[in-house]
N, C-alpha and C. Protein backbone atom coordinates (compact mmCIF):
# COMPACT_ATOMS: atom_id res chain seq x y z
N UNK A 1 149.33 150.21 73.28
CA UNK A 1 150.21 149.68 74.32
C UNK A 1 151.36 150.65 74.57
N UNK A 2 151.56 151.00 76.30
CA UNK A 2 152.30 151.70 76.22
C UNK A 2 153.91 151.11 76.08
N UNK A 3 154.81 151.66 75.20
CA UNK A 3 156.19 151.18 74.81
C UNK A 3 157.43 151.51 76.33
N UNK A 4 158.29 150.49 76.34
CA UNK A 4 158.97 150.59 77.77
C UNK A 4 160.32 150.99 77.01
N UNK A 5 161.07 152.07 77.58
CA UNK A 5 162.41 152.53 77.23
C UNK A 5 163.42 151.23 77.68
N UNK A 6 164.12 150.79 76.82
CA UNK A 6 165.08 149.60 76.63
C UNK A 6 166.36 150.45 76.54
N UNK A 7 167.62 150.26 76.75
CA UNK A 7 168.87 150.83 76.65
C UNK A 7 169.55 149.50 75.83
N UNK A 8 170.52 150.06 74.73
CA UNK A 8 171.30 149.01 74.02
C UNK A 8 172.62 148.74 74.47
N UNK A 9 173.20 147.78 74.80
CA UNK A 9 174.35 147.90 75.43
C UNK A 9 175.58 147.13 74.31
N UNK A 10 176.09 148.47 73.76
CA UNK A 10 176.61 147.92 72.37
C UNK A 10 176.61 148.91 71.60
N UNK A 11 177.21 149.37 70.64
CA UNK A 11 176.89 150.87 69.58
C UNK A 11 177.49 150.30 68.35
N UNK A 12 177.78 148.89 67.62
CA UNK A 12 178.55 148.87 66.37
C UNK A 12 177.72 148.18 65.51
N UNK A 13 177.89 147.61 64.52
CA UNK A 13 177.68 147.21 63.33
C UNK A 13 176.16 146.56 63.85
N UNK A 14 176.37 145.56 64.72
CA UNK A 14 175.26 144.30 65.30
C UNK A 14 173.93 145.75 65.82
N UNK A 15 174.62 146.76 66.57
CA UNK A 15 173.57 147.54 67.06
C UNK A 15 172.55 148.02 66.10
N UNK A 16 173.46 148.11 64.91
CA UNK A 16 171.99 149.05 63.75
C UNK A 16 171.09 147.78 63.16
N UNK A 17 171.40 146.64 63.51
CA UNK A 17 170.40 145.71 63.16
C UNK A 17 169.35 145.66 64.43
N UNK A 18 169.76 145.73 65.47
CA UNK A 18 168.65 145.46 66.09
C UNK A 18 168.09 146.52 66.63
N UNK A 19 168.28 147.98 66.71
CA UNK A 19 167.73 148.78 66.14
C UNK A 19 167.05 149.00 65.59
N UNK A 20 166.54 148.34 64.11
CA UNK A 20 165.52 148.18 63.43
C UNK A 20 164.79 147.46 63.62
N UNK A 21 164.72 145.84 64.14
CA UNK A 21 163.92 145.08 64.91
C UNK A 21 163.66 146.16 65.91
N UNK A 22 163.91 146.59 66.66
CA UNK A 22 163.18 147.47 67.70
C UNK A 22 162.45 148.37 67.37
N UNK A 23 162.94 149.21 66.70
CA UNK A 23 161.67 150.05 65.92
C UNK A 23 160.41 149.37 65.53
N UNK A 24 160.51 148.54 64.75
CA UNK A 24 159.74 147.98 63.97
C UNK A 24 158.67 146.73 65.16
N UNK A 25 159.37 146.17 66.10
CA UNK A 25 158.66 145.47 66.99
C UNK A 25 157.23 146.30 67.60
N UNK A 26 157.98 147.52 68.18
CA UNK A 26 157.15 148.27 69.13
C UNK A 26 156.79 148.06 69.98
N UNK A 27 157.43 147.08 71.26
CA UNK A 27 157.25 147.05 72.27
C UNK A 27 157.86 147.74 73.16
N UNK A 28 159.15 148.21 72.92
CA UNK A 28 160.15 149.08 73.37
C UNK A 28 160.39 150.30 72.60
N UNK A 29 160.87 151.47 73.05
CA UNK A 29 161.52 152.83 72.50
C UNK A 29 163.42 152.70 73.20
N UNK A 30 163.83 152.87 72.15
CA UNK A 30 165.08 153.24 72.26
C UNK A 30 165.55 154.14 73.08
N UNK A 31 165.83 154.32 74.46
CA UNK A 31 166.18 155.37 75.66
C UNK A 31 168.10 155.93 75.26
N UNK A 32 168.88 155.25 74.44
CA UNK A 32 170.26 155.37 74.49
C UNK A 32 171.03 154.37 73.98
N UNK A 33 172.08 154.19 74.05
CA UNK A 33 173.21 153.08 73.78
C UNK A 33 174.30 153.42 74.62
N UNK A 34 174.78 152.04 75.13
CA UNK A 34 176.47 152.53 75.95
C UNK A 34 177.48 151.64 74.95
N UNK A 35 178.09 152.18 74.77
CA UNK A 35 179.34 152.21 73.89
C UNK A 35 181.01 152.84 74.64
N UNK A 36 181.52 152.54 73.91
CA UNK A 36 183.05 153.09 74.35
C UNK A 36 183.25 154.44 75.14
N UNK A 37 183.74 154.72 75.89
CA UNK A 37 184.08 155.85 76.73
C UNK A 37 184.04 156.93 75.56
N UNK A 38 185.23 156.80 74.19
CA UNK A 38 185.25 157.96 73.78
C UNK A 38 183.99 158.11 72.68
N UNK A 39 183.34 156.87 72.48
CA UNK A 39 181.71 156.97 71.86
C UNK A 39 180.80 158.46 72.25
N UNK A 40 180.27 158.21 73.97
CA UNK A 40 179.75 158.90 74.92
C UNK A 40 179.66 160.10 73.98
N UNK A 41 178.62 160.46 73.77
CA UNK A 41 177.98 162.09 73.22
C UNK A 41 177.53 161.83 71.86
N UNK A 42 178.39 160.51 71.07
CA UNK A 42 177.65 161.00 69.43
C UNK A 42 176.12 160.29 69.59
N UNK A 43 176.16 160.33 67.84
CA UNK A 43 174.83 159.80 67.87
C UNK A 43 174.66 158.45 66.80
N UNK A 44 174.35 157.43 66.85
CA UNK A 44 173.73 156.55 66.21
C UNK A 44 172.65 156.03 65.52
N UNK A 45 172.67 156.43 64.39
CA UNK A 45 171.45 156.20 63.87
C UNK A 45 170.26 157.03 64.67
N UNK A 46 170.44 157.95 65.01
CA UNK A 46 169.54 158.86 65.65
C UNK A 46 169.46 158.38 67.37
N UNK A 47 169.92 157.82 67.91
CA UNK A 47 169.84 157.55 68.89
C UNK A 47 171.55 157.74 70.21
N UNK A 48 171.36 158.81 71.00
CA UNK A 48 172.82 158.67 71.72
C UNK A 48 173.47 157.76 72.69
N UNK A 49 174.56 158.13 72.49
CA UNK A 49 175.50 157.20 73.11
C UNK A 49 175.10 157.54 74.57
N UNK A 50 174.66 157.40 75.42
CA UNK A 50 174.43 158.01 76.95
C UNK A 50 175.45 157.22 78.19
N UNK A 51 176.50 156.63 78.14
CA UNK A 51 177.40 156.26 78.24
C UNK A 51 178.45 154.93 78.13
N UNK A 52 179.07 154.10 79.03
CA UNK A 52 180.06 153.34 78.57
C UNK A 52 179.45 152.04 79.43
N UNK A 53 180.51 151.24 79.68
CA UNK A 53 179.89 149.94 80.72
C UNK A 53 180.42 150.23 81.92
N UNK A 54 181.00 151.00 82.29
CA UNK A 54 181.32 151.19 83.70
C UNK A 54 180.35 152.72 84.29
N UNK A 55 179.50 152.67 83.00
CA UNK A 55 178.30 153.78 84.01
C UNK A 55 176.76 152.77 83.85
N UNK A 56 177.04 151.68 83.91
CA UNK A 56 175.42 150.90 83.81
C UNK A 56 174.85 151.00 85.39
N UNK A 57 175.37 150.78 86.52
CA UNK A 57 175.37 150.87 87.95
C UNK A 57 174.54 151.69 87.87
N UNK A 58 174.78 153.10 87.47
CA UNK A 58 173.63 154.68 87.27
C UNK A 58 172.65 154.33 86.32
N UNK A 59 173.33 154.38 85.23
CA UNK A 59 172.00 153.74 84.09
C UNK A 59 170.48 152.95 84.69
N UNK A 60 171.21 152.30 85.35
CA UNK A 60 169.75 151.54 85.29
C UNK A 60 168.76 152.02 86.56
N UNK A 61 169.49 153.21 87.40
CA UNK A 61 168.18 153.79 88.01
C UNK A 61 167.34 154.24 87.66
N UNK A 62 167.92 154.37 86.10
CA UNK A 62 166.70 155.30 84.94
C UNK A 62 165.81 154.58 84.15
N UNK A 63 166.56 153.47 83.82
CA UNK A 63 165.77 152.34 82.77
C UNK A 63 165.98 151.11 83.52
N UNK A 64 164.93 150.31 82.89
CA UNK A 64 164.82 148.86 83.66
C UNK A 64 165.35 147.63 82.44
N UNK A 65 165.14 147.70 81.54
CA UNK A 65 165.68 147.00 80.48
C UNK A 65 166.42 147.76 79.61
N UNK A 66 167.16 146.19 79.23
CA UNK A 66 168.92 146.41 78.17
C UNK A 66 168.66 145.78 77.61
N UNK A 67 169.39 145.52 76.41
CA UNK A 67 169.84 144.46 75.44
C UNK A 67 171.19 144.47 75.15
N UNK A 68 171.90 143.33 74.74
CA UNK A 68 173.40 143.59 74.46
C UNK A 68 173.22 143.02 73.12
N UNK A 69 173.69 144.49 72.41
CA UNK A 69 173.71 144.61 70.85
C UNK A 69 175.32 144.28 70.17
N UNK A 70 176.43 143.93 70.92
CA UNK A 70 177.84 143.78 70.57
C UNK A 70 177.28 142.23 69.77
N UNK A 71 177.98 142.44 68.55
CA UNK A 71 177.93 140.76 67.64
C UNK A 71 178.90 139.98 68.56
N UNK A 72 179.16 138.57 67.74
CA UNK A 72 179.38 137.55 68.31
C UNK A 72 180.14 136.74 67.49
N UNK A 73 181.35 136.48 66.62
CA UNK A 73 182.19 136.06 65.86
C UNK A 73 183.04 135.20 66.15
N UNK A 74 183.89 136.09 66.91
CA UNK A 74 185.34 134.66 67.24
C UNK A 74 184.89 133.86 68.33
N UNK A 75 184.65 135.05 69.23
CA UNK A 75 184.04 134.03 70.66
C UNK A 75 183.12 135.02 71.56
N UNK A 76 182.13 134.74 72.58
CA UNK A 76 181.00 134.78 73.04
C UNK A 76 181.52 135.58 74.37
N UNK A 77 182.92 136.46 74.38
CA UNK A 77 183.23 136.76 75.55
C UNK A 77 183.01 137.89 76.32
N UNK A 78 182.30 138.81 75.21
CA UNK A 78 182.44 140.07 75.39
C UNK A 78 180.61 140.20 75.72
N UNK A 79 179.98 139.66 74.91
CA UNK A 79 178.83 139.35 75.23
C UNK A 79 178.55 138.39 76.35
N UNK A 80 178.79 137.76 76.89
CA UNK A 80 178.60 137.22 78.36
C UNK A 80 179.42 138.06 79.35
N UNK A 81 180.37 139.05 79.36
CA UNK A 81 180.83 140.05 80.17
C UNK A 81 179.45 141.02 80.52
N UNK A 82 179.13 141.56 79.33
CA UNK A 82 178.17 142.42 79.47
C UNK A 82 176.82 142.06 79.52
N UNK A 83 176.62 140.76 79.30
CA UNK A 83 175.31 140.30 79.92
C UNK A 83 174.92 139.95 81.64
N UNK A 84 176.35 139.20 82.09
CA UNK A 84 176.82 138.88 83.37
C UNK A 84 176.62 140.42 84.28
N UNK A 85 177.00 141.51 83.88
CA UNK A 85 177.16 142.93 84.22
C UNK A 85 176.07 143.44 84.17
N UNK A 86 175.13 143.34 83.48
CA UNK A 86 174.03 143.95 83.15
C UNK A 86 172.85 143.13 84.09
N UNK A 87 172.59 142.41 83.75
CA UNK A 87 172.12 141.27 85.21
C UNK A 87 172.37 141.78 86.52
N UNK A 88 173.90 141.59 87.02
CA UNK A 88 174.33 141.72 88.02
C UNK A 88 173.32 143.18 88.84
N UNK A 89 173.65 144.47 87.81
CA UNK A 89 173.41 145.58 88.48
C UNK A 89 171.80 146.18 88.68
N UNK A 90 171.15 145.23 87.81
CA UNK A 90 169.78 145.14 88.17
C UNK A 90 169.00 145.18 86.68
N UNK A 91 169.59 145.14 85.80
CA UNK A 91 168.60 145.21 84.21
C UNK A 91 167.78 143.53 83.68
N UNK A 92 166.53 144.35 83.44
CA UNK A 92 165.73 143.29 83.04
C UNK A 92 166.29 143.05 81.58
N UNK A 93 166.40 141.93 81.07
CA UNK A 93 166.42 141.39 79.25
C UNK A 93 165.78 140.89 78.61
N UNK A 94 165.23 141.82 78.06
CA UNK A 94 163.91 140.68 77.55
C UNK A 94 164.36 140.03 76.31
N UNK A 95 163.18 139.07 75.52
CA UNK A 95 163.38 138.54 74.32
C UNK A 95 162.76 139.50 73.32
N UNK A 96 163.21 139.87 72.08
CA UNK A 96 163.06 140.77 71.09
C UNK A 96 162.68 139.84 70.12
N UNK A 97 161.90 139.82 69.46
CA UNK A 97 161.82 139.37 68.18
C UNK A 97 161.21 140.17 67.20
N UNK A 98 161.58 140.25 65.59
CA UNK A 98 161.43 140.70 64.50
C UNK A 98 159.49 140.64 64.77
N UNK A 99 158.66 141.51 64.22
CA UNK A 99 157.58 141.38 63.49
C UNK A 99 157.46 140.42 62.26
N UNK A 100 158.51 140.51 61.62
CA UNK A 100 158.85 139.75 60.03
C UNK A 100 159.39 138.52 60.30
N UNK A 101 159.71 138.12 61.41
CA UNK A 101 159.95 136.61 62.03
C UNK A 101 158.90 135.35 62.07
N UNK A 102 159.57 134.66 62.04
CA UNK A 102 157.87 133.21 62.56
C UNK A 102 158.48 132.40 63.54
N UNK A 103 157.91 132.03 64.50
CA UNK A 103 158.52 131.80 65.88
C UNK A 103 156.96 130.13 65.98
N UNK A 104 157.24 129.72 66.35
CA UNK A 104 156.30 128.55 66.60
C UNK A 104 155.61 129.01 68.21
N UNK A 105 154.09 129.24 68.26
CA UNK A 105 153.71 128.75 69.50
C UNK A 105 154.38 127.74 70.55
N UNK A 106 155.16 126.47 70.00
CA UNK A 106 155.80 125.93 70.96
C UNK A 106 157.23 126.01 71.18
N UNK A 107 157.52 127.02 70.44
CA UNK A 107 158.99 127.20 70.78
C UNK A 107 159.18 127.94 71.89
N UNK A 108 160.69 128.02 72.58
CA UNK A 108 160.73 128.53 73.79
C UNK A 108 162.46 129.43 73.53
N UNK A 109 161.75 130.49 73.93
CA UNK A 109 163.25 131.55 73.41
C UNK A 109 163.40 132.15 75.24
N UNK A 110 164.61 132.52 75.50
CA UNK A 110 164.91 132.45 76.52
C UNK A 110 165.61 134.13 76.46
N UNK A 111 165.99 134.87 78.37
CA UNK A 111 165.56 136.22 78.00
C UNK A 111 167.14 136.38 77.21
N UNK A 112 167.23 137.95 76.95
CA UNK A 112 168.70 138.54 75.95
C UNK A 112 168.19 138.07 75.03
N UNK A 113 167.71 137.05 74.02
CA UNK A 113 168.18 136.73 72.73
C UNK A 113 167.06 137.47 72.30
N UNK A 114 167.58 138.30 70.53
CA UNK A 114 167.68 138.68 69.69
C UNK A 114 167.16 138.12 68.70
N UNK A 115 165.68 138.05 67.76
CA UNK A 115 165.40 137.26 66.51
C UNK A 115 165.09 138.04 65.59
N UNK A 116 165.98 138.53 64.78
CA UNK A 116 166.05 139.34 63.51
C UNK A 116 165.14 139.04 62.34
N UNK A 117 164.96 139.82 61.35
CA UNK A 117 164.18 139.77 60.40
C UNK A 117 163.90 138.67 59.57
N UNK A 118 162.96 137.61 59.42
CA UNK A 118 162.86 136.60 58.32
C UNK A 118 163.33 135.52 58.97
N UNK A 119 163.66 135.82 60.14
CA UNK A 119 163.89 133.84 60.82
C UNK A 119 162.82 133.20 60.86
N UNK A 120 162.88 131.99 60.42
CA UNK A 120 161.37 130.99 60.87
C UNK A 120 162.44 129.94 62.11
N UNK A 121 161.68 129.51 63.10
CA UNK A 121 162.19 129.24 64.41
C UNK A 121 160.66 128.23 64.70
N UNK A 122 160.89 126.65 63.86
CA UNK A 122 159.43 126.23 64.23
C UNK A 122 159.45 125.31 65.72
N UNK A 123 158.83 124.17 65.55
CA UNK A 123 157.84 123.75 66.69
C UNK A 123 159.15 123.21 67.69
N UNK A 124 158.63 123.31 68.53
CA UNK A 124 159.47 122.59 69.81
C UNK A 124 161.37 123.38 69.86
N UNK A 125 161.09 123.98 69.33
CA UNK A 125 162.78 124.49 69.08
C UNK A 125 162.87 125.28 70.64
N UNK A 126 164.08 124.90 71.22
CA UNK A 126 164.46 126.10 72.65
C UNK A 126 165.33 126.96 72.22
N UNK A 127 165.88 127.91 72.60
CA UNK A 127 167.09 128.87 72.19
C UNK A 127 167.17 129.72 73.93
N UNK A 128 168.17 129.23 74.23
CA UNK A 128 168.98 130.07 75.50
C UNK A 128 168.79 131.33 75.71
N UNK A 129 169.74 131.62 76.64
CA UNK A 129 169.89 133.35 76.98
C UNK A 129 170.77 133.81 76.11
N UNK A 130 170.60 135.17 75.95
CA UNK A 130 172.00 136.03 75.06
C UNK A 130 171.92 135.67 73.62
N UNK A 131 171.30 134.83 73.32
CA UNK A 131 171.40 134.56 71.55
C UNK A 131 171.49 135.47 70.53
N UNK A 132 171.81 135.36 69.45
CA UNK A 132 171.94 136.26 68.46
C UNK A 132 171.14 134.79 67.14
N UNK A 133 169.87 134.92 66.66
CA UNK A 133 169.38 134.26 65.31
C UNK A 133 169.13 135.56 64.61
N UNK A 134 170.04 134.71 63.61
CA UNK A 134 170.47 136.50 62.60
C UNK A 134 169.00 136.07 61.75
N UNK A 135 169.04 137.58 60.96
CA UNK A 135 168.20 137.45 59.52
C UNK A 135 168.34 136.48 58.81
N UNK A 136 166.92 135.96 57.98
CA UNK A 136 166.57 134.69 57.56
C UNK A 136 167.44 133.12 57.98
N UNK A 137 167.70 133.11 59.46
CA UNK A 137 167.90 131.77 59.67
C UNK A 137 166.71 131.10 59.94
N UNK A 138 166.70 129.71 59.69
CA UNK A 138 165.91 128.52 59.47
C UNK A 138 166.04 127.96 60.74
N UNK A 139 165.61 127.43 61.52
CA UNK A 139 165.72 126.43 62.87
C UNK A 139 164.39 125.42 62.89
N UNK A 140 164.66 124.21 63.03
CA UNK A 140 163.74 123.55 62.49
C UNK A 140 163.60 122.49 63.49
N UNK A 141 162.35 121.61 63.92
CA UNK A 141 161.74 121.18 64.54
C UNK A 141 162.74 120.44 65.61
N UNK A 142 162.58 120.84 67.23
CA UNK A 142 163.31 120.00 67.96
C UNK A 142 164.33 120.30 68.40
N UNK A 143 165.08 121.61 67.37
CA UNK A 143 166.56 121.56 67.62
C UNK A 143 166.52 122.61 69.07
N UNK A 144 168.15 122.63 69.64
CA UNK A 144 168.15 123.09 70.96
C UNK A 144 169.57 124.26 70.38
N UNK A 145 169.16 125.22 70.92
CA UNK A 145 170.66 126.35 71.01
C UNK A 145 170.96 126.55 72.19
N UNK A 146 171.48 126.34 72.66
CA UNK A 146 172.37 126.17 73.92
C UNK A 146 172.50 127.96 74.02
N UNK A 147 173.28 128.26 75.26
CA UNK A 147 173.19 129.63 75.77
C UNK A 147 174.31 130.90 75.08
N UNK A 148 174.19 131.50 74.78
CA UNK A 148 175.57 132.97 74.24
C UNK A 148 175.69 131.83 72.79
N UNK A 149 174.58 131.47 72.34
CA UNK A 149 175.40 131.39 70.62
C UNK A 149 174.68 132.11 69.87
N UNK A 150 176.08 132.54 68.63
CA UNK A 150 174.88 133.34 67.19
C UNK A 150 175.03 132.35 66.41
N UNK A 151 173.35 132.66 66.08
CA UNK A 151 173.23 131.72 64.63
C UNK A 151 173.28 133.03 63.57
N UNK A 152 174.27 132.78 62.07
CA UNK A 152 174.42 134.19 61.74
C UNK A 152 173.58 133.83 60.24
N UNK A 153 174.02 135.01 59.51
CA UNK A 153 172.50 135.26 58.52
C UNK A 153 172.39 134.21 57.88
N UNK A 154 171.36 133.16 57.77
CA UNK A 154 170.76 132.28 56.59
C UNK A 154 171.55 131.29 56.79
N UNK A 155 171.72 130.73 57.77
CA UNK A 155 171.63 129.19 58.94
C UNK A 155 170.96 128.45 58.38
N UNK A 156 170.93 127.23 58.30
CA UNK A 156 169.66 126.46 58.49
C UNK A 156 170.17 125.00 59.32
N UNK A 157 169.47 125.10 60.36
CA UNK A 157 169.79 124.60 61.23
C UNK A 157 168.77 123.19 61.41
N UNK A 158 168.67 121.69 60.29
CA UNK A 158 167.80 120.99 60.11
C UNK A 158 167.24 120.27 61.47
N UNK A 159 166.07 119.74 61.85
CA UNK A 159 165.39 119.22 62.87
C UNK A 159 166.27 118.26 63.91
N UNK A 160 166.28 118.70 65.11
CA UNK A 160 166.76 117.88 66.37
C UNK A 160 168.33 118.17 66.42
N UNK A 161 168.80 119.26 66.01
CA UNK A 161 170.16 118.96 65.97
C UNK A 161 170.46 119.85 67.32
N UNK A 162 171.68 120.08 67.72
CA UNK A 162 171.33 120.62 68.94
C UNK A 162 172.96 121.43 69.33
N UNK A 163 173.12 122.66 69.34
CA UNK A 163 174.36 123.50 69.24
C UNK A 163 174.58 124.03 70.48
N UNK A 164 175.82 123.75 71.08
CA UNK A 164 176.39 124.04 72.15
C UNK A 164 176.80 125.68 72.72
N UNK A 165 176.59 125.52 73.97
CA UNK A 165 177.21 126.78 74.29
C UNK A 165 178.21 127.57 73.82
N UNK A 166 178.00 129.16 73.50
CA UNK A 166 178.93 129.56 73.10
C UNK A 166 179.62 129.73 71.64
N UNK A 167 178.48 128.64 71.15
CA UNK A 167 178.93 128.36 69.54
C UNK A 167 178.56 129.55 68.48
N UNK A 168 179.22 129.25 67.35
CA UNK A 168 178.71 130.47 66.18
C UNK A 168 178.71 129.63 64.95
N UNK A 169 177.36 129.91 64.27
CA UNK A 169 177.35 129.14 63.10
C UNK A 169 177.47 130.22 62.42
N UNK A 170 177.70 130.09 60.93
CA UNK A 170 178.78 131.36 60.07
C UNK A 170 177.02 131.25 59.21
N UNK A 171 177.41 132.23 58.49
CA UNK A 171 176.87 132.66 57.50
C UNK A 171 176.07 131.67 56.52
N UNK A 172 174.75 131.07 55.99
CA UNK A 172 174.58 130.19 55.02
C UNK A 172 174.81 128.95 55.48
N UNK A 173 175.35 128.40 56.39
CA UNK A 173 175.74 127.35 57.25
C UNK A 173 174.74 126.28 57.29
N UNK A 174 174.86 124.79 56.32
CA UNK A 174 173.86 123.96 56.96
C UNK A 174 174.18 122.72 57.71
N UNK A 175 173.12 122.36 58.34
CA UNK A 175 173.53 121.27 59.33
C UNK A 175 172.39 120.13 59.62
N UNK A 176 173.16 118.81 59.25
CA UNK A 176 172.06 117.51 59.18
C UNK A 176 171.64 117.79 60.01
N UNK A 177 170.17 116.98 59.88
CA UNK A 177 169.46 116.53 60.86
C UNK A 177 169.82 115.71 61.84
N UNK A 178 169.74 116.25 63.37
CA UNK A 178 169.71 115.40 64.27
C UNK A 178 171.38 115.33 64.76
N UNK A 179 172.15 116.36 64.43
CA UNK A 179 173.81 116.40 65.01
C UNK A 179 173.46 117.07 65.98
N UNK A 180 174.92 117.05 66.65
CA UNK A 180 175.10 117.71 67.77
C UNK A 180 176.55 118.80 67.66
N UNK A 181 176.44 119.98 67.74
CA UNK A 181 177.61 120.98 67.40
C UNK A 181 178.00 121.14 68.90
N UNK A 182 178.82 121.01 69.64
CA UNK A 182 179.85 120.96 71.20
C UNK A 182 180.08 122.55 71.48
N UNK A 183 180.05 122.29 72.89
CA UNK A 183 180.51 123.88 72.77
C UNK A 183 181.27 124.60 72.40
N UNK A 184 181.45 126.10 71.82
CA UNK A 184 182.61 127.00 71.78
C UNK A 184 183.23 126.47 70.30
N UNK A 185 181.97 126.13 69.45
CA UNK A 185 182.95 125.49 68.15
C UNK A 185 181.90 126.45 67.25
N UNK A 186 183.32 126.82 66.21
CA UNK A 186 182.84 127.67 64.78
C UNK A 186 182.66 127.15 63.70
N UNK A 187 181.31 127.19 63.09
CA UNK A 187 181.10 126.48 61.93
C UNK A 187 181.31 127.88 60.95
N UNK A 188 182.09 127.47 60.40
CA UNK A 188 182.24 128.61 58.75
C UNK A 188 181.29 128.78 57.87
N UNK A 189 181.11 130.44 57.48
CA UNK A 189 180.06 130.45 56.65
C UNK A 189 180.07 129.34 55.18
N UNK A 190 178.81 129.02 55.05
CA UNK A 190 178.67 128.20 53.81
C UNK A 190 179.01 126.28 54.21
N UNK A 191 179.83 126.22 55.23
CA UNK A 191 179.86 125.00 55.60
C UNK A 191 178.59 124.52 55.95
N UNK A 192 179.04 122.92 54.77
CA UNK A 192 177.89 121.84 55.17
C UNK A 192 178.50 121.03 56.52
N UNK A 193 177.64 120.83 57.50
CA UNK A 193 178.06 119.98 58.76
C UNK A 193 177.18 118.39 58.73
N UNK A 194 177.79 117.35 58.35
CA UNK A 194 177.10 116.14 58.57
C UNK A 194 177.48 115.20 59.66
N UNK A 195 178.25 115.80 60.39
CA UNK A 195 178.40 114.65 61.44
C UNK A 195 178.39 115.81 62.77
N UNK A 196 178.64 114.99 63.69
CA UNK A 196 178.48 115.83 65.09
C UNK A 196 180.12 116.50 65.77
N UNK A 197 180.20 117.35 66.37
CA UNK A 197 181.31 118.33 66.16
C UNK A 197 181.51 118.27 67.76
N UNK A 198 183.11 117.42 68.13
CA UNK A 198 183.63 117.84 69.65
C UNK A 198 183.28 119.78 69.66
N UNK A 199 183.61 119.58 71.40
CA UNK A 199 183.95 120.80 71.90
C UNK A 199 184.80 121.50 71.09
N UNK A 200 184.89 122.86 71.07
CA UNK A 200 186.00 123.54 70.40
C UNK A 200 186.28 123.03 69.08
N UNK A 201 185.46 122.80 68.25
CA UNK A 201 185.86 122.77 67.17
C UNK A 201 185.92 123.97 66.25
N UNK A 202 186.58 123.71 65.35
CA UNK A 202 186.65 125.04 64.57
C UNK A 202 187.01 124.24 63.07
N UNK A 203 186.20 124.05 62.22
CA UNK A 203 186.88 123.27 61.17
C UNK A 203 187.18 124.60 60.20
N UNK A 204 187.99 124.24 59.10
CA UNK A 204 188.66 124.97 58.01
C UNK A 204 187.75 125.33 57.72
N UNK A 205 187.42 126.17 57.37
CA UNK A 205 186.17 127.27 56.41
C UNK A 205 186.09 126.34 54.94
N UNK A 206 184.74 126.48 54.23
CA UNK A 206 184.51 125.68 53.25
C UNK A 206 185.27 124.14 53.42
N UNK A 207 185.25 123.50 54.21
CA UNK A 207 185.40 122.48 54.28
C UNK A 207 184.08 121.60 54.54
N UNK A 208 183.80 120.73 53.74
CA UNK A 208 182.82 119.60 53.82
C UNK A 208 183.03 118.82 55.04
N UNK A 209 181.88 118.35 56.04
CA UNK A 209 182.39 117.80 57.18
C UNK A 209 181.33 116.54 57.21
């Protein structure tokens, strides 16, 4: 199969992970990364910076697909800038997923998102645009991820529960069955979540909920 040149739109920490999902997928070859103005020329992990976000307009007469490799922590803003931008000027996004992943025949992953190494993602599960499901997260029967959220490494996200736009679940993070997490709310790594979470929540880190 012939491999389609993808451009990363992003050059930091989040980029060398999916980087390796890309390698390792082989549906795509790595054409570049746009990164910071004064980025422009080095190199990343073997791959160059070929410019910033205010040269994607040009970029994409060359390549047809992006991905936006910037992580996703405090809030989902920088990644919906550059997804919104990247769209706009004509780039296709596809869905990436790990080889080392398990994805259910009936699940439904939506384009931009990202499924890193060792996620299992089973039956009936949806996941939005722009997502980030880090390495070895769990997503389990039913549940829904709403659009621009990361689920981050080793989630487990129990059956029917259903996480709002914008949201970030932390690190190790578990969550009953059948809640509902609101949009734009941060669950802390290692937090257990048992009840369902307004908008904007942000509870205390290691706090039992």
């Amino acid at each position: 199969m012939t491999k389609q040149d993808i451009v990363l739109i992003g050059a930091g920490g989040h980029a060398l992970s999916c980087i390796d999902v890309i390698e390792q997928a082989k549906n795509f070859k790595i054409a570049g990364l746009v990164g910071l103005k004064e980025e422009i020329g080095t190199v990343i992990n073997g791959y160059k910076v070929i410019g910033s976000d205010s040269d994607l307009p040009q970029i994409v007469k060359d390549y047809k697909f992006a991905l936006i490799t910037v992580g996703q922590i405090r809030n989902a803003d920088l990644r919906i800038k550059l997804f919104t931008e990247a769209i706009k000027v004509g780039f296709e996004l596809p869905t990436i997923t790990s080889p080392f992943s398990y994805i259910s025949p009936s699940a439904q992953i939506n384009k931009g998102t990202i499924v890193l190494h060792g996620a299992i993602i089973n039956a009936g599960v949806k996941i939005g645009i722009n997502c980030i499901i880090n390495s070895c997260v769990l997503i389990e029967h039913g549940t829904e991820v709403s659009d621009h959220c990361h689920v981050s490494t080793g989630a487990i996200l129990n059956g029917d529960t259903h996480i709002g736009a914008r949201s970030f679940i932390g690190s190790g993070a578990i969550l009953k069955q059948g809640i509902s997490i609101g949009t734009d709310c941060q669950v802390g790594m290692g937090q257990l979540v048992t009840k369902n979470l307004d908008n904007l929540t942000k509870p205390t880190e290691n706090t039992q909920l």
